[in-house]
C-alpha atoms as a PDB file:
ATOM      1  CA  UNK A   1     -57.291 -92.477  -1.867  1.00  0.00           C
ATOM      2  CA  UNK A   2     -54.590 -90.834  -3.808  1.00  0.00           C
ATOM      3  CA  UNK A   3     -51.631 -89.775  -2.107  1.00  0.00           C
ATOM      4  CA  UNK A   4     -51.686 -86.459  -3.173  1.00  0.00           C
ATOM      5  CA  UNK A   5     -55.208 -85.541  -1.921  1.00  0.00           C
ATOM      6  CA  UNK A   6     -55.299 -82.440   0.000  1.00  0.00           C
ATOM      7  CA  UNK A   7     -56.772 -82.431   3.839  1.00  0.00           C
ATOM      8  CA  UNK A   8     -58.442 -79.728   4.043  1.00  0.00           C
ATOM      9  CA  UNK A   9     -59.668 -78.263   7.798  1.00  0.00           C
ATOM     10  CA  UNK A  10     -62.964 -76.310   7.527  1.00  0.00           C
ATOM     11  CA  UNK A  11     -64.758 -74.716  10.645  1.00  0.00           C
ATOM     12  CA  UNK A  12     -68.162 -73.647  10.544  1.00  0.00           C
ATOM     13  CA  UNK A  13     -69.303 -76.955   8.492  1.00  0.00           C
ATOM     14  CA  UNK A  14     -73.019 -77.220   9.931  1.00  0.00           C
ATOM     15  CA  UNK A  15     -74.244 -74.826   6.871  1.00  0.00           C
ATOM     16  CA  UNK A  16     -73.305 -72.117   4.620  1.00  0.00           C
ATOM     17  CA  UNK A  17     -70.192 -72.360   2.697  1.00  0.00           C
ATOM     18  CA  UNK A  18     -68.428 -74.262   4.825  1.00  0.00           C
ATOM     19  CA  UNK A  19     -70.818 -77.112   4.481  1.00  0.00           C
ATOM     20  CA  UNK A  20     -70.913 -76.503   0.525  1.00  0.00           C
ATOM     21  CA  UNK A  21     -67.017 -76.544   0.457  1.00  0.00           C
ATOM     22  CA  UNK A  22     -67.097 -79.486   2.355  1.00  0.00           C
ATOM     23  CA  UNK A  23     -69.045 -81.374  -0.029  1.00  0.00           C
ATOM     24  CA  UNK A  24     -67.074 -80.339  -3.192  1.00  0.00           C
ATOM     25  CA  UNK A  25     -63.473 -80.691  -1.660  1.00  0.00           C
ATOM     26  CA  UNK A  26     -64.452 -84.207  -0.949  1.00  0.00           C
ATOM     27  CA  UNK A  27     -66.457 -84.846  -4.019  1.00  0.00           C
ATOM     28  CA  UNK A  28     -62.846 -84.045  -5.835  1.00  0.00           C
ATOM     29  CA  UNK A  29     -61.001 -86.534  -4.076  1.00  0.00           C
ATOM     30  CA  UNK A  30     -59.804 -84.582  -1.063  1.00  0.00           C
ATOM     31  CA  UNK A  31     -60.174 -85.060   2.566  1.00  0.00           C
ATOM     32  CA  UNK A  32     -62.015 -82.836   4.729  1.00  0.00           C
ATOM     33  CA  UNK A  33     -62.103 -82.699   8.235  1.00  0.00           C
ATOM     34  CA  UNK A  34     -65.470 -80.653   9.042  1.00  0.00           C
ATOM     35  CA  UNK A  35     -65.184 -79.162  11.912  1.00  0.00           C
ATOM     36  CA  UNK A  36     -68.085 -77.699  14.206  1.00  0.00           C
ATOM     37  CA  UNK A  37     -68.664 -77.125  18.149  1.00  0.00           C
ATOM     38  CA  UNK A  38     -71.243 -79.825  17.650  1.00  0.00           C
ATOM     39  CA  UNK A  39     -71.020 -82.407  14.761  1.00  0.00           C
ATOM     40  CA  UNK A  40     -72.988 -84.611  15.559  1.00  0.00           C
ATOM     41  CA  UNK A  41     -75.183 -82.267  14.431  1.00  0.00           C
ATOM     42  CA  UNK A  42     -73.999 -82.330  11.070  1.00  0.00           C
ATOM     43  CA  UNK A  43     -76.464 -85.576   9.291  1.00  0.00           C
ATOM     44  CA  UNK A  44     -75.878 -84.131   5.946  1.00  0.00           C
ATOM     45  CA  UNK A  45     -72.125 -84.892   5.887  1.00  0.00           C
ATOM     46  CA  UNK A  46     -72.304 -87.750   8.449  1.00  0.00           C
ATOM     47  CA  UNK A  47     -70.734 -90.990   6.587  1.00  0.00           C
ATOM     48  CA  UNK A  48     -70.018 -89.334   3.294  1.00  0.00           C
ATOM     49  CA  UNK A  49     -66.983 -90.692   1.708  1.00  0.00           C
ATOM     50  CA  UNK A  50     -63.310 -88.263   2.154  1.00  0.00           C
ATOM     51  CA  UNK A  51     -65.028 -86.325   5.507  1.00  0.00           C
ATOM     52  CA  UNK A  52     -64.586 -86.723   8.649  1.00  0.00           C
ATOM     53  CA  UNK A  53     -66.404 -84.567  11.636  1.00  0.00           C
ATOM     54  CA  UNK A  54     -64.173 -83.022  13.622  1.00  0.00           C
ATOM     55  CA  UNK A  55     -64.926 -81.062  16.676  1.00  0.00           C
ATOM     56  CA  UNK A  56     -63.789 -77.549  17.264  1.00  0.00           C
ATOM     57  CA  UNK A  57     -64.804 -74.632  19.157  1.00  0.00           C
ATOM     58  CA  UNK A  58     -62.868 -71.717  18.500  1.00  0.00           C
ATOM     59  CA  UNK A  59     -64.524 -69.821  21.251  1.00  0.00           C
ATOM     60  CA  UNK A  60     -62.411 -71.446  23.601  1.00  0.00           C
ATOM     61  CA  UNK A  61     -59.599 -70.692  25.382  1.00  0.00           C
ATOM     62  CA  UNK A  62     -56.370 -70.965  23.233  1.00  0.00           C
ATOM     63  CA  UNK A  63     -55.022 -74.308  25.327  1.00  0.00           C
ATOM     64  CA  UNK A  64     -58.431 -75.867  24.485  1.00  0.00           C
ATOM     65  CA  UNK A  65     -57.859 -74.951  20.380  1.00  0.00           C
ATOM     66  CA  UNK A  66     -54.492 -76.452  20.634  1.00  0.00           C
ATOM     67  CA  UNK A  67     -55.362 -79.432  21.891  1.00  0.00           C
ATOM     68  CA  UNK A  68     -58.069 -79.997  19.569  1.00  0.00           C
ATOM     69  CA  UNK A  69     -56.292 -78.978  16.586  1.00  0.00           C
ATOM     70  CA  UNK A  70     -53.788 -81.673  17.706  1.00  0.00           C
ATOM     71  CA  UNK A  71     -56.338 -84.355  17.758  1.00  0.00           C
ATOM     72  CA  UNK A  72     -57.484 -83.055  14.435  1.00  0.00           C
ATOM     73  CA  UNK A  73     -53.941 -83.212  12.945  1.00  0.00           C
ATOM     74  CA  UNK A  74     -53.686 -86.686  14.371  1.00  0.00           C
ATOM     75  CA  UNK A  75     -56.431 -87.938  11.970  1.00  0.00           C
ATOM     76  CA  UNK A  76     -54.739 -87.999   8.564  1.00  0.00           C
ATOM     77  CA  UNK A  77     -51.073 -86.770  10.163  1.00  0.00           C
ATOM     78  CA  UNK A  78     -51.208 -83.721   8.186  1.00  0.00           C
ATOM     79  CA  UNK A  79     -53.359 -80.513   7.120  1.00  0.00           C
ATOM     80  CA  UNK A  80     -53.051 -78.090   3.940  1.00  0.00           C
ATOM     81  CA  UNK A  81     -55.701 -75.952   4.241  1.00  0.00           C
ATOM     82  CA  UNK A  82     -57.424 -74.436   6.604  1.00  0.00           C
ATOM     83  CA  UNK A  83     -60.324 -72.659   5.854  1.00  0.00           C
ATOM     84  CA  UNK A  84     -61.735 -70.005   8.770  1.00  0.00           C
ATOM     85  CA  UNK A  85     -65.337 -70.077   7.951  1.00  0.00           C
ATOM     86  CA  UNK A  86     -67.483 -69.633  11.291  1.00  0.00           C
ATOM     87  CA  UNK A  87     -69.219 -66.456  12.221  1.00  0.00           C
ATOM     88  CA  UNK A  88     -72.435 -64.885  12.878  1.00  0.00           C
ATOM     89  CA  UNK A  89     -74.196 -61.450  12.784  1.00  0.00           C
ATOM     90  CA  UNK A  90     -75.017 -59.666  16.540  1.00  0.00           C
ATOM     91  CA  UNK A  91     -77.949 -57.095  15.451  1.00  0.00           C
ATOM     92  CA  UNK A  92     -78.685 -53.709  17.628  1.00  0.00           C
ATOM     93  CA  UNK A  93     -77.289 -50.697  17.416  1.00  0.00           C
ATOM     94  CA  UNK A  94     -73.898 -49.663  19.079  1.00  0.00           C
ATOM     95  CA  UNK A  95     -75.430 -47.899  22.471  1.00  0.00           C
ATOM     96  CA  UNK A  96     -78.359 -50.741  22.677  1.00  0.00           C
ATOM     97  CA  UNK A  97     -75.912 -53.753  22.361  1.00  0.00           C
ATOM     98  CA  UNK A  98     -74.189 -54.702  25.943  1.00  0.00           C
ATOM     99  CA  UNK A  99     -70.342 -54.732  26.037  1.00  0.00           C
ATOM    100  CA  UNK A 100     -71.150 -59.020  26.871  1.00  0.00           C
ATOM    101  CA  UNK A 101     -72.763 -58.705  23.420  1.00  0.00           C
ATOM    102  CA  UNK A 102     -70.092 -56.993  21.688  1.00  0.00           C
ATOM    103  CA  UNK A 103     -67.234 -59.362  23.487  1.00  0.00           C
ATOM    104  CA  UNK A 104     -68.732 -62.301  22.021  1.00  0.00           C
ATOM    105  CA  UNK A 105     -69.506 -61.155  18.295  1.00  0.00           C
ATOM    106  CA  UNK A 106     -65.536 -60.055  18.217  1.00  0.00           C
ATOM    107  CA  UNK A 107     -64.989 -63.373  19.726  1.00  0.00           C
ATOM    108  CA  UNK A 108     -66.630 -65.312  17.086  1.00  0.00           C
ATOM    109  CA  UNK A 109     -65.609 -62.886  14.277  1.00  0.00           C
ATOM    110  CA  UNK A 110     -62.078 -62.674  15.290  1.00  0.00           C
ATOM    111  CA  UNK A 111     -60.747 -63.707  18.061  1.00  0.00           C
ATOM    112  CA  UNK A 112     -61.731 -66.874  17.642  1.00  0.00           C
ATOM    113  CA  UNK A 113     -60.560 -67.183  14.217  1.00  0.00           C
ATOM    114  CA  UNK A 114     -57.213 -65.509  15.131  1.00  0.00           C
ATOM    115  CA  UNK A 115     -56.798 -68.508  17.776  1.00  0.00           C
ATOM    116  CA  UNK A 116     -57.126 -71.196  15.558  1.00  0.00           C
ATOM    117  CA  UNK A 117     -54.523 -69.562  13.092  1.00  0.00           C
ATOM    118  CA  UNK A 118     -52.214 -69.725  16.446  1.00  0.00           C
ATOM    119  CA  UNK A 119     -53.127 -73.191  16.720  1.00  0.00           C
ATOM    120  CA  UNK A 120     -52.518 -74.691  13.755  1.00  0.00           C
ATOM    121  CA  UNK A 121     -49.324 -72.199  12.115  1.00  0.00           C
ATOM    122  CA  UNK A 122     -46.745 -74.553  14.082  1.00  0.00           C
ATOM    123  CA  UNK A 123     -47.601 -77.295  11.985  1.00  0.00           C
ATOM    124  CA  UNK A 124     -47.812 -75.464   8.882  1.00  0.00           C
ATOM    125  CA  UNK A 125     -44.282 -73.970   9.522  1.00  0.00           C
ATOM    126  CA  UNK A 126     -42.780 -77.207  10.249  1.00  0.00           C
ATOM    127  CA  UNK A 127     -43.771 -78.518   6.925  1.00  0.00           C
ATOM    128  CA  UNK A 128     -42.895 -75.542   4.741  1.00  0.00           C
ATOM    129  CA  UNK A 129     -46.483 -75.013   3.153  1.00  0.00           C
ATOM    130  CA  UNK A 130     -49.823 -74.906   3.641  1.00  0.00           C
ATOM    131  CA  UNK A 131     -53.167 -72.639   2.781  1.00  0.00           C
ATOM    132  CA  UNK A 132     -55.375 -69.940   4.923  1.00  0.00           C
ATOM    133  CA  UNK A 133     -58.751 -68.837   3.616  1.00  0.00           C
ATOM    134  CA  UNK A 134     -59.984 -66.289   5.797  1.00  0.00           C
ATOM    135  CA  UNK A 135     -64.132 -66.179   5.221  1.00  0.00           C
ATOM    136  CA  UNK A 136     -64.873 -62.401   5.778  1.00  0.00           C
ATOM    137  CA  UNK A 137     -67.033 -60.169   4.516  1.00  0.00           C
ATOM    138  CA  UNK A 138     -67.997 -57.369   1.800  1.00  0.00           C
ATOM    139  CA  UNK A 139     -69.708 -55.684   5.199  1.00  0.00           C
ATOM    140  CA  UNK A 140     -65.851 -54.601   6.070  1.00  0.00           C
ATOM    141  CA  UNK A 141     -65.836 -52.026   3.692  1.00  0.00           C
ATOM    142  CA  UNK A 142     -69.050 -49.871   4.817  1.00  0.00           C
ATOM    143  CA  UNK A 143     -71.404 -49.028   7.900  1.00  0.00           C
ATOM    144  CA  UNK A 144     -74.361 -50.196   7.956  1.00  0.00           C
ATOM    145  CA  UNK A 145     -77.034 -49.081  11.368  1.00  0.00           C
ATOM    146  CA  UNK A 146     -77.746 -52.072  13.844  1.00  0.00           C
ATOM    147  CA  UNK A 147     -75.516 -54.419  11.843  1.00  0.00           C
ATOM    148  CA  UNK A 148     -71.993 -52.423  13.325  1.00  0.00           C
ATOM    149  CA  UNK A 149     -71.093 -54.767  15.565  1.00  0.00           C
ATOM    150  CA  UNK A 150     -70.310 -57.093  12.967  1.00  0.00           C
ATOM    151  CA  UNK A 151     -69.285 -54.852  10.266  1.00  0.00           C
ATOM    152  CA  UNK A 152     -66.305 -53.935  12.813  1.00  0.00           C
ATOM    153  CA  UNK A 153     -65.703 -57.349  13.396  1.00  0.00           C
ATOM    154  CA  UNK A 154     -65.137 -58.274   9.389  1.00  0.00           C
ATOM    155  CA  UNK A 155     -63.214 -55.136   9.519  1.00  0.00           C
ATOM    156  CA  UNK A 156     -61.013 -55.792  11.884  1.00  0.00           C
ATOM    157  CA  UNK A 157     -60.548 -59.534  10.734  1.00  0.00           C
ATOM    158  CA  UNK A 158     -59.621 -57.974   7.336  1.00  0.00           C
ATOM    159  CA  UNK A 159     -56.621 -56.384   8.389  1.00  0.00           C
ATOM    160  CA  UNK A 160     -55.660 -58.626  11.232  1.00  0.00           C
ATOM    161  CA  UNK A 161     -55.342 -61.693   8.628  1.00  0.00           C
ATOM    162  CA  UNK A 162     -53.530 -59.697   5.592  1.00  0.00           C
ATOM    163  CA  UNK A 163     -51.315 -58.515   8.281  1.00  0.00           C
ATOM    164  CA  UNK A 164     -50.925 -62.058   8.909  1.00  0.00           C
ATOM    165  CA  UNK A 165     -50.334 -63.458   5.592  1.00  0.00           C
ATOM    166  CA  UNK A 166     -47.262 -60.629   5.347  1.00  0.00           C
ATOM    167  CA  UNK A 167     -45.595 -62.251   8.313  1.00  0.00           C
ATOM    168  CA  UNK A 168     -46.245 -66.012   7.411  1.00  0.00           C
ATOM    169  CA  UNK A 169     -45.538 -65.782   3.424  1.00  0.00           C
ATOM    170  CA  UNK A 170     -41.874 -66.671   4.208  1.00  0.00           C
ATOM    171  CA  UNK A 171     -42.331 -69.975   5.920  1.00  0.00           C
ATOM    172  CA  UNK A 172     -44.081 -70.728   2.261  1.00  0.00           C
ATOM    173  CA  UNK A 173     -47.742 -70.388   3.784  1.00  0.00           C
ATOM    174  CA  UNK A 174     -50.185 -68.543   1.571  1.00  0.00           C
ATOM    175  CA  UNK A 175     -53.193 -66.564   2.267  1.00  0.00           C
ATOM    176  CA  UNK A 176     -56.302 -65.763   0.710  1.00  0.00           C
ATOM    177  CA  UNK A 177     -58.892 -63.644   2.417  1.00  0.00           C
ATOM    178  CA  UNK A 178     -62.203 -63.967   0.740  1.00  0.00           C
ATOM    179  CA  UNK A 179     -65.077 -61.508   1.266  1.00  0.00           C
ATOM    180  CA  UNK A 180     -68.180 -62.884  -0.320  1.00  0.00           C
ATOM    181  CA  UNK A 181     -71.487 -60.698  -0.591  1.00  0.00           C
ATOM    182  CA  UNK A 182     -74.471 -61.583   0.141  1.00  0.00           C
ATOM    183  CA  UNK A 183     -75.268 -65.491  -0.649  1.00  0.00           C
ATOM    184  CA  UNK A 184     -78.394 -67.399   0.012  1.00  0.00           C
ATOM    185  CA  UNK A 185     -76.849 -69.261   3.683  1.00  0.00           C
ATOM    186  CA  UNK A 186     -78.006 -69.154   7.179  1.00  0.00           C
ATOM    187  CA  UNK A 187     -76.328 -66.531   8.307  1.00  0.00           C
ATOM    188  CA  UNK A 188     -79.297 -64.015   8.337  1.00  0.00           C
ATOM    189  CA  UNK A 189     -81.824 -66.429   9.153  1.00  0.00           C
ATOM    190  CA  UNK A 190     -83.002 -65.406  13.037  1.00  0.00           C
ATOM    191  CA  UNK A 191     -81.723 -68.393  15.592  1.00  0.00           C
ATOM    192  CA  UNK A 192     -79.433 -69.719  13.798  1.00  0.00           C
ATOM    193  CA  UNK A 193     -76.416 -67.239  13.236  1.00  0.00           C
ATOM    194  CA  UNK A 194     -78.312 -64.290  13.786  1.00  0.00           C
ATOM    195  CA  UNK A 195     -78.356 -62.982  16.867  1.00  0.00           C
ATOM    196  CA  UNK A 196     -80.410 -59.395  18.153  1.00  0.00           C
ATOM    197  CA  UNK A 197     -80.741 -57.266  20.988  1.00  0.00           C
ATOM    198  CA  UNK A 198     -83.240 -58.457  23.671  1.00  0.00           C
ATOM    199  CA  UNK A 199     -86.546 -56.053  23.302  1.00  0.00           C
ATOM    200  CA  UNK A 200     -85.634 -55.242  26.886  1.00  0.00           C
ATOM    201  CA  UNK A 201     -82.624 -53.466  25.991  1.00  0.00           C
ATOM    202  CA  UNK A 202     -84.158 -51.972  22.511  1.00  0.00           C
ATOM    203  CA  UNK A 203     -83.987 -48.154  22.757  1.00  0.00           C
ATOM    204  CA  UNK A 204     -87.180 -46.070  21.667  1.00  0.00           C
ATOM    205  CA  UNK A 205     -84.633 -43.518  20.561  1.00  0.00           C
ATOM    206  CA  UNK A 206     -83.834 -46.572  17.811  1.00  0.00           C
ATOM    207  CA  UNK A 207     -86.784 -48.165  16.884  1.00  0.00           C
ATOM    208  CA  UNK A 208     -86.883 -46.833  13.360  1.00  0.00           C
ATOM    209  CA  UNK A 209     -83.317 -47.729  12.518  1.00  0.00           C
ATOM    210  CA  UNK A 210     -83.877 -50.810  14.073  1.00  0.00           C
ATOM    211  CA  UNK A 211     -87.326 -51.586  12.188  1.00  0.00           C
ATOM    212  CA  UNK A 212     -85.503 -50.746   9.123  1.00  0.00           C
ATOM    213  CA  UNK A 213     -82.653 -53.383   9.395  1.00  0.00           C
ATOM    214  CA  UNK A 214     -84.911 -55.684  10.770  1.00  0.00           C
ATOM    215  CA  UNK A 215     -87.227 -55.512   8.044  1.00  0.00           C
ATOM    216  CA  UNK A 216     -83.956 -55.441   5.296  1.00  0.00           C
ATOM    217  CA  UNK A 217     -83.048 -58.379   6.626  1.00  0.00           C
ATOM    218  CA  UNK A 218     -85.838 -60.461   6.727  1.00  0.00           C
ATOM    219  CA  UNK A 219     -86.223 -58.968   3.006  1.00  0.00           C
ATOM    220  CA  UNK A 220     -82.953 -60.237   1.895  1.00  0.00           C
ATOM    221  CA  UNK A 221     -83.473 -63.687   3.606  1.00  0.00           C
ATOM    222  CA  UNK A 222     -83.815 -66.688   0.727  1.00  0.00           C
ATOM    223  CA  UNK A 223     -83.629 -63.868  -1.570  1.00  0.00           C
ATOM    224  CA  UNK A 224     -79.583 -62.951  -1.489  1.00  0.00           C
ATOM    225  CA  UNK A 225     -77.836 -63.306  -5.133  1.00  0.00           C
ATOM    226  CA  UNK A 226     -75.210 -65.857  -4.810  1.00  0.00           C
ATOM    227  CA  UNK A 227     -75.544 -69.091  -4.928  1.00  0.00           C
ATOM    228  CA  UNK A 228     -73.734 -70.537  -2.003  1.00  0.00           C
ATOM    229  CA  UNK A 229     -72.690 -73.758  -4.208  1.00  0.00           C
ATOM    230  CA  UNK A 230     -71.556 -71.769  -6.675  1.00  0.00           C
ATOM    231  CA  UNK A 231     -69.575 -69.502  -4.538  1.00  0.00           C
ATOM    232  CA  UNK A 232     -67.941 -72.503  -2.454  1.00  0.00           C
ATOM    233  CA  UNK A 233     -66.634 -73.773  -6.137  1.00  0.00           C
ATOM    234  CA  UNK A 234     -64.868 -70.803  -6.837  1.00  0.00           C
ATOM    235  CA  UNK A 235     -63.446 -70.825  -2.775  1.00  0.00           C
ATOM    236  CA  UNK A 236     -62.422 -74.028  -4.102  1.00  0.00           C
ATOM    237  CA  UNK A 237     -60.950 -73.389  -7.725  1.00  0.00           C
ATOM    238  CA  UNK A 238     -58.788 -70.045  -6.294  1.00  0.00           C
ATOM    239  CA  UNK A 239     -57.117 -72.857  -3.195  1.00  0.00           C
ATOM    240  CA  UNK A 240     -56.090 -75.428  -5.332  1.00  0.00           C
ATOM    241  CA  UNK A 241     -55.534 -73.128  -8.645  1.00  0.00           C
ATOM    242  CA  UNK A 242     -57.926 -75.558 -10.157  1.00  0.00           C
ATOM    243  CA  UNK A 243     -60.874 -74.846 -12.264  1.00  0.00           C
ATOM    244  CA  UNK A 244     -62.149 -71.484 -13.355  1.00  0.00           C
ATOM    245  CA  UNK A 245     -58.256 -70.790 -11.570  1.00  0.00           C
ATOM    246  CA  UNK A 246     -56.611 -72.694 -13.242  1.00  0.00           C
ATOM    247  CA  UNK A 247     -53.169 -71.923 -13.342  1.00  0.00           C
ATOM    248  CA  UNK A 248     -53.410 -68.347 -11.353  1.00  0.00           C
ATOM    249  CA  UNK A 249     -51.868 -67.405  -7.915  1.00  0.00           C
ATOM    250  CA  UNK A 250     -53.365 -67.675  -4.585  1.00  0.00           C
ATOM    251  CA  UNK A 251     -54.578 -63.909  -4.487  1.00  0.00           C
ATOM    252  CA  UNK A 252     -54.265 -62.310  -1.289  1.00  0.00           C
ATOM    253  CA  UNK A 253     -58.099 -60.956  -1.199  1.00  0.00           C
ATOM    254  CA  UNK A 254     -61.394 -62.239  -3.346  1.00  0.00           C
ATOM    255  CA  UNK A 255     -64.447 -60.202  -3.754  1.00  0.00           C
ATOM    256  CA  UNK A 256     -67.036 -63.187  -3.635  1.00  0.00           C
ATOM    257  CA  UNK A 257     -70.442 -62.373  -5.723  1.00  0.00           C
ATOM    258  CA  UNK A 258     -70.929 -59.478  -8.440  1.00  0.00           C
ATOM    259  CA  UNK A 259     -72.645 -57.234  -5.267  1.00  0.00           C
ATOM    260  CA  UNK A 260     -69.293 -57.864  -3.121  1.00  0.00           C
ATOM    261  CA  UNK A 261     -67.431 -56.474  -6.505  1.00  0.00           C
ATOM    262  CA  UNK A 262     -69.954 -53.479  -6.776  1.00  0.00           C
ATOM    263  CA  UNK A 263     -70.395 -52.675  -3.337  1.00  0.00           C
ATOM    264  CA  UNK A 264     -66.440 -53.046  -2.221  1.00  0.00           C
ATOM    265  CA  UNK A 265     -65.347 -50.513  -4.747  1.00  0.00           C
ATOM    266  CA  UNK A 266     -67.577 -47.769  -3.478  1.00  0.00           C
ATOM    267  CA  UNK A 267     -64.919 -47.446  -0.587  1.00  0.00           C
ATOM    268  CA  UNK A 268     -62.059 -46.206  -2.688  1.00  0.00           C
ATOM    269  CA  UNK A 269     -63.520 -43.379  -4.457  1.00  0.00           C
ATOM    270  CA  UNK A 270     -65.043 -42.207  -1.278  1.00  0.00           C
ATOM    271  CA  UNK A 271     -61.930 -42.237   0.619  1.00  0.00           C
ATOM    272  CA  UNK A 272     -60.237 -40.402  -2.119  1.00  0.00           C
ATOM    273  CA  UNK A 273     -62.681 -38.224  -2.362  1.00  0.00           C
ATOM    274  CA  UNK A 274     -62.125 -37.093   1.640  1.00  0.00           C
ATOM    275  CA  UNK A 275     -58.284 -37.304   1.731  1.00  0.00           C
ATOM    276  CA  UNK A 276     -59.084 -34.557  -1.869  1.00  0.00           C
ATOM    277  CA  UNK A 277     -61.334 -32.442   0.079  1.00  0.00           C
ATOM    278  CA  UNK A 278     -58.811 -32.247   2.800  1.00  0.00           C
ATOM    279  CA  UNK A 279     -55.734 -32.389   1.943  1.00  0.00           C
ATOM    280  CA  UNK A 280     -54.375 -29.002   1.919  1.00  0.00           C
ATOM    281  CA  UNK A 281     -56.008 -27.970   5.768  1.00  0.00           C
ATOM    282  CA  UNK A 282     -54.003 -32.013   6.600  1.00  0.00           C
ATOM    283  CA  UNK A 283     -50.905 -30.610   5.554  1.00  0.00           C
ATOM    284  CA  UNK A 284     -51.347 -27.676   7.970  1.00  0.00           C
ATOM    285  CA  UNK A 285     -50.280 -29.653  10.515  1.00  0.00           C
ATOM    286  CA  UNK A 286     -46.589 -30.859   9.114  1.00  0.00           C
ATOM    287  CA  UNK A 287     -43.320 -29.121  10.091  1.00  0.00           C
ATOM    288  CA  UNK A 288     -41.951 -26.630   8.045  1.00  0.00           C
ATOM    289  CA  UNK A 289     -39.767 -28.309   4.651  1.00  0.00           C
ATOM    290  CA  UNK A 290     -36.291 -28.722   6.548  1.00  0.00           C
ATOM    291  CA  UNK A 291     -37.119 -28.258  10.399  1.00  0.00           C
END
């Protein structure tokens, strides 16, 4: 092993990218510690050379992450990047999904991912470097009906983490928050990381919004544009400043997938548009100039 392989920490490992980006990192000569609330689960990376499972859960309480992240540490002695990768998408509409529902998809989408950050900065700060990738989403920049829940959650882990890379860049940590489109993973497939409102708590009022995203969904299922192989080589390439990044900074956010491109700049020219349209009647409500 060369001594200048990186150790890279990965959650979400059992599929996806996280499993992809496990694969490469290692394939490169890197160590990866997959993480996953079950890895025992994980045969495809079981014995592979430069990974080792790991067990995390960042749905537990913060003590519990700590603790882990310690044994984690422990393995090699060191991490330099971290890369927050688990999540899932809670279906229903806002009224039909139960506040239980809506605790645990912020959970998973941010609290959770906000935790581990907690848990593992200390050790990142006492060595004067290291590397977040924050996996979020293209679905932070627009609504979409009976997939809110989760939209809100990307959206909210958007902001949360590139207010968080503003208060750790001076302890030399970097972050890069990545917000792929959508890529041919798991995370739409029903059971797995997809997760919908019991038909005992659908609304009749919402059956044909939710029949709609129901049926987009199982549309875009195997069908998404990205490669998830591919994308996990770019993840890759923009961490180390390797590759197709050769050379170039860590940037602070990454569209992922020429629909994540398309799709995310829709949202400036609509906000413009609004703040345009109402600028004047805004202004109604300043002060006079000098009072």
């Amino acid at each position: 092993m060369a001594p200048s392989s990186r150790v890279w920490l990965i959650t979400g490992c059992s599929s996806g990218f996280g499993l992809q980006l496990a694969k490469i990192a290692a394939a490169r000569g890197d160590r990866v510690l997959a993480a996953s609330r079950r890895p025992d689960n994980i045969e495809e990376l079981a014995g592979q050379k430069n990974i080792r499972l790991v067990r995390l859960d960042h749905n537990e309480d913060l003590d519990k992450i700590k603790s882990a992240v310690n044994d984690i540490i422990s393995v090699y002695g060191t991490i330099d990047i971290v890369v927050n990768n688990a999540a899932y998408v809670q279906m229903g509409t806002i009224e039909e999904a139960s506040p239980e529902e809506t605790l645990r998809q912020f959970q998973a989408n941010l609290f959770g991912p906000l935790n581990l950050y907690r848990a593992v900065l200390p050790h990142l700060r006492s060595r004067g470097r290291g590397t977040l990738v924050t996996i979020g989403s293209m679905a932070a920049w627009y609504t979409m009906s009976s997939c809110n829940l989760y939209n809100a959650s990307k959206a909210a882990l958007r902001w949360a983490t590139i207010g968080l890379a503003e208060e750790v860049k001076g302890f030399g940590i970097e972050h890069c928050l990545v917000e792929p489109g959508f890529f041919r993973t798991a995370l739409l497939k029903p059971g797995a990381n997809l997760a919908g409102t019991p038909p005992s708590t659908r609304l009749m009022a919402y059956s044909d919004i939710n029949a709609v995203a129901d049926e987009n969904l199982r549309k875009y299922h195997g069908k998404q544009l990205g490669n998830p192989t591919k994308g996990a080589e770019i993840i890759y390439d923009v961490a180390t400043s390797t590759g197709v990044a050769e050379g170039k900074p860590l940037p602070g956010f990454l569209p992922l997938g020429s629909d994540a491109s398309r799709e995310i700049s829709k949202s400036p020219h609509l906000t413009w548009d609004a703040i345009d349209e109402w600028r004047s009647i805004s202004a109604l409500s300043d002060f006079p100039a000098g009072a």
